[in-house]
C-alpha atoms as a PDB file:
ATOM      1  CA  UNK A   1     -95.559  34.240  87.363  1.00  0.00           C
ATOM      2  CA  UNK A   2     -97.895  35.496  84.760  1.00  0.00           C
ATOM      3  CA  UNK A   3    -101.511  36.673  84.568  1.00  0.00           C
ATOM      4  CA  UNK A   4    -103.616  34.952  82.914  1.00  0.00           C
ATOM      5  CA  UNK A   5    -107.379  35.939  81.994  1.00  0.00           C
ATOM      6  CA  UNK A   6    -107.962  33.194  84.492  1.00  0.00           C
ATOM      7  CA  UNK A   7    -105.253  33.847  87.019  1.00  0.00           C
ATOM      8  CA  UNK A   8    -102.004  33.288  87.611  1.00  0.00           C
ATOM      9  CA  UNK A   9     -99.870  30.413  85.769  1.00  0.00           C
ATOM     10  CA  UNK A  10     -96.510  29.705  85.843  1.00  0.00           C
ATOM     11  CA  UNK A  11     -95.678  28.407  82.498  1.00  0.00           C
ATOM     12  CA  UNK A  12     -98.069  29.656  79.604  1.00  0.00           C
ATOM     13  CA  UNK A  13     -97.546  27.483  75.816  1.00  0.00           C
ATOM     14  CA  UNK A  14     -99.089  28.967  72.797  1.00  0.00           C
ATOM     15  CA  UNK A  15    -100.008  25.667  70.033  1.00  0.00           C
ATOM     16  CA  UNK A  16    -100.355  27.922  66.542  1.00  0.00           C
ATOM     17  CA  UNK A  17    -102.481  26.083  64.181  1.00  0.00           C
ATOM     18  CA  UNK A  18    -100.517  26.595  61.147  1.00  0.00           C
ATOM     19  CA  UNK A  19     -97.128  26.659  59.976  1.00  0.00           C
ATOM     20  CA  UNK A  20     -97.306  28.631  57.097  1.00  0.00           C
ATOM     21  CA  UNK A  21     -97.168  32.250  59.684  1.00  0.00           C
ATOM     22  CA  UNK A  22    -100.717  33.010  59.002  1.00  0.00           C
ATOM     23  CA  UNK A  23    -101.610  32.100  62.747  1.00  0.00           C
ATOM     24  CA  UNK A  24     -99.732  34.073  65.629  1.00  0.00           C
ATOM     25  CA  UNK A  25     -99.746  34.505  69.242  1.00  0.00           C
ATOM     26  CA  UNK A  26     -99.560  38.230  70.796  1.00  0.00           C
ATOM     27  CA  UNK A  27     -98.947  39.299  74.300  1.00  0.00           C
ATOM     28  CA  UNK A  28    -100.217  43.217  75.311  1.00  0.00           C
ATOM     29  CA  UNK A  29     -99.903  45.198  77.697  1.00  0.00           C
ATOM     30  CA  UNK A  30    -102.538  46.357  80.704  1.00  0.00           C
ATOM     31  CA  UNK A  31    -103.958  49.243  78.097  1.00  0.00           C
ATOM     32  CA  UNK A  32    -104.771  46.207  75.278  1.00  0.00           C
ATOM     33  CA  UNK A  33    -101.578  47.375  73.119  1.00  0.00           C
ATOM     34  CA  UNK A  34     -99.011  44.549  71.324  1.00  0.00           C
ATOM     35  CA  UNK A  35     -95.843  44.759  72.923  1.00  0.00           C
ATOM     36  CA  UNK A  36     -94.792  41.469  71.206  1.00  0.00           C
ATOM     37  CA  UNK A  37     -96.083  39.186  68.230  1.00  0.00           C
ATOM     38  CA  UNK A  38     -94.701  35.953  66.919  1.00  0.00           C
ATOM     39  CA  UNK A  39     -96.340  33.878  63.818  1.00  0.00           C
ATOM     40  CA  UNK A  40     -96.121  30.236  63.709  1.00  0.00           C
ATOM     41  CA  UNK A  41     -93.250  31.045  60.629  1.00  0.00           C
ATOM     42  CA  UNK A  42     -91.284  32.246  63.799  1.00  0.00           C
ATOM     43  CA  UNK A  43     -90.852  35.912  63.361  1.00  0.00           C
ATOM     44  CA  UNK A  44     -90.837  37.774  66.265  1.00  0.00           C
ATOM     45  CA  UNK A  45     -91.606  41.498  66.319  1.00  0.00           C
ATOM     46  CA  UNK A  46     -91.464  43.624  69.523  1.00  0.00           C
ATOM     47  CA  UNK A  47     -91.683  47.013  71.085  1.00  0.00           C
ATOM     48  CA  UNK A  48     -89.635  48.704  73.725  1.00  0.00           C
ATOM     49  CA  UNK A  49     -85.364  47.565  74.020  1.00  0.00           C
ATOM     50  CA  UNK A  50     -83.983  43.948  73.294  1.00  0.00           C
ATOM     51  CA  UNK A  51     -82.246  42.408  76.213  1.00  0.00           C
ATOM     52  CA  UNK A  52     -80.592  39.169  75.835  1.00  0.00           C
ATOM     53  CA  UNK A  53     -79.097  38.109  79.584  1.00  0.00           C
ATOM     54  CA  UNK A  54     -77.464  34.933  80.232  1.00  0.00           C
ATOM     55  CA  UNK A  55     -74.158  32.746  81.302  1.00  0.00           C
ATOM     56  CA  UNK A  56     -74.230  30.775  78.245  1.00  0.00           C
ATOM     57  CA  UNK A  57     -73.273  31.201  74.428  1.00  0.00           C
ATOM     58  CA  UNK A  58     -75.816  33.354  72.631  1.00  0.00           C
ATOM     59  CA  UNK A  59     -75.947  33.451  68.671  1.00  0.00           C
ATOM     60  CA  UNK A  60     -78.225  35.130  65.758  1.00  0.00           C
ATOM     61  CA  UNK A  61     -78.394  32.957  62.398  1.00  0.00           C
ATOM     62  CA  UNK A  62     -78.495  34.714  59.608  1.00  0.00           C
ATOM     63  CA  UNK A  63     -77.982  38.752  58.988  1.00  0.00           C
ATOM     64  CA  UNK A  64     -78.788  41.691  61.240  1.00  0.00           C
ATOM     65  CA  UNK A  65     -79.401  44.980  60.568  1.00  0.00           C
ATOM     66  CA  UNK A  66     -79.402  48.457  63.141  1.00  0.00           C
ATOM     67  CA  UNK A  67     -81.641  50.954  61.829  1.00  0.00           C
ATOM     68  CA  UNK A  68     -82.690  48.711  58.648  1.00  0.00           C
ATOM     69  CA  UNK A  69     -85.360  46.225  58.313  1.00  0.00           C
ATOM     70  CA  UNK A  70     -83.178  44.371  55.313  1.00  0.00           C
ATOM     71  CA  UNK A  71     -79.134  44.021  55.929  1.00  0.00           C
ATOM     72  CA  UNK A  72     -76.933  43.390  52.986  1.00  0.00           C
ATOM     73  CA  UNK A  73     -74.033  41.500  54.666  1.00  0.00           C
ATOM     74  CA  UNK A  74     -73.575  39.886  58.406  1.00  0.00           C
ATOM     75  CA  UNK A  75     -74.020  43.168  60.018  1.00  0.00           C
ATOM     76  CA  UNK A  76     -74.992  46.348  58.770  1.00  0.00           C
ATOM     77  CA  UNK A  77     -75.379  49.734  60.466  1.00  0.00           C
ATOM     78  CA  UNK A  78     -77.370  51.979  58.563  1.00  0.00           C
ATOM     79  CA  UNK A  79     -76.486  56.161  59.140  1.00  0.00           C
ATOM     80  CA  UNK A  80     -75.020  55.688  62.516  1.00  0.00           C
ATOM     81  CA  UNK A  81     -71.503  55.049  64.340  1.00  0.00           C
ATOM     82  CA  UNK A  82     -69.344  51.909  65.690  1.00  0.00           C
ATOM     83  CA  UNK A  83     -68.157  52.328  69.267  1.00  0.00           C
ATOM     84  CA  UNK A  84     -65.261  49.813  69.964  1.00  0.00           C
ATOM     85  CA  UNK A  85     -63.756  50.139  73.530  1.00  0.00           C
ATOM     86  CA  UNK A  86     -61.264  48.261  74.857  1.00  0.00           C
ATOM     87  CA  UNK A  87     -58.292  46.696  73.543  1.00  0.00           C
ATOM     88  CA  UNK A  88     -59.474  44.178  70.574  1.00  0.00           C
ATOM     89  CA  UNK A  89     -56.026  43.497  68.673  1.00  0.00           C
ATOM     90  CA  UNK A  90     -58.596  43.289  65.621  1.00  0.00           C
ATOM     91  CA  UNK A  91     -58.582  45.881  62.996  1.00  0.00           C
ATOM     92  CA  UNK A  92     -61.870  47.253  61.327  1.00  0.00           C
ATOM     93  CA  UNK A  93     -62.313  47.978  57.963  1.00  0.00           C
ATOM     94  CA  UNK A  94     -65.259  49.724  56.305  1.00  0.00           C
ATOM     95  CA  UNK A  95     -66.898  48.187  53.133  1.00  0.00           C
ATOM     96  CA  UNK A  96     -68.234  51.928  51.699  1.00  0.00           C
END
């Protein structure tokens, strides 16, 4: 259940005013600081780990980038490592 200025509400819906992601809705924390910000284009910026939990399919459209802000292909890891464990059958190849 989350706090509102008012109290308590179960279920809290944010109407933006524009579509053009010059209007925005922000949630902080107990010291006033963002934690999270989404404009009414969408974007969604956050602090602190992402966490995506559930039974069903989950998906990303588009690119994504670790330790970039603007991928060049699918997925891009930018000065870092790949970790496979387990047995995959697939073999990885490295575009550099």
């Amino acid at each position: 259940m989350a706090k509102t200025s008012k109290g308590y509400a179960d279920n809290i819906e944010a109407v933006l005013d524009s579509v053009d992601g010059t209007s925005s809705f922000s949630v902080k924390d107990s010291g006033n600081v963002e934690v999270v910000h989404i404009d009414s284009d969408g974007n969604i910026e956050a602090d602190g780990s992402l966490s995506i939990d559930g039974t069903g399919d989950s998906y990303i459209m588009g690119k994504v980038g670790i330790g970039m802000t603007s991928p060049d292909a699918k997925f891009t890891i930018s000065d870092g490592t790949v970790l496979v464990s387990g047995s995959t059958g697939e073999t990885f190849t490295s575009g550099a």
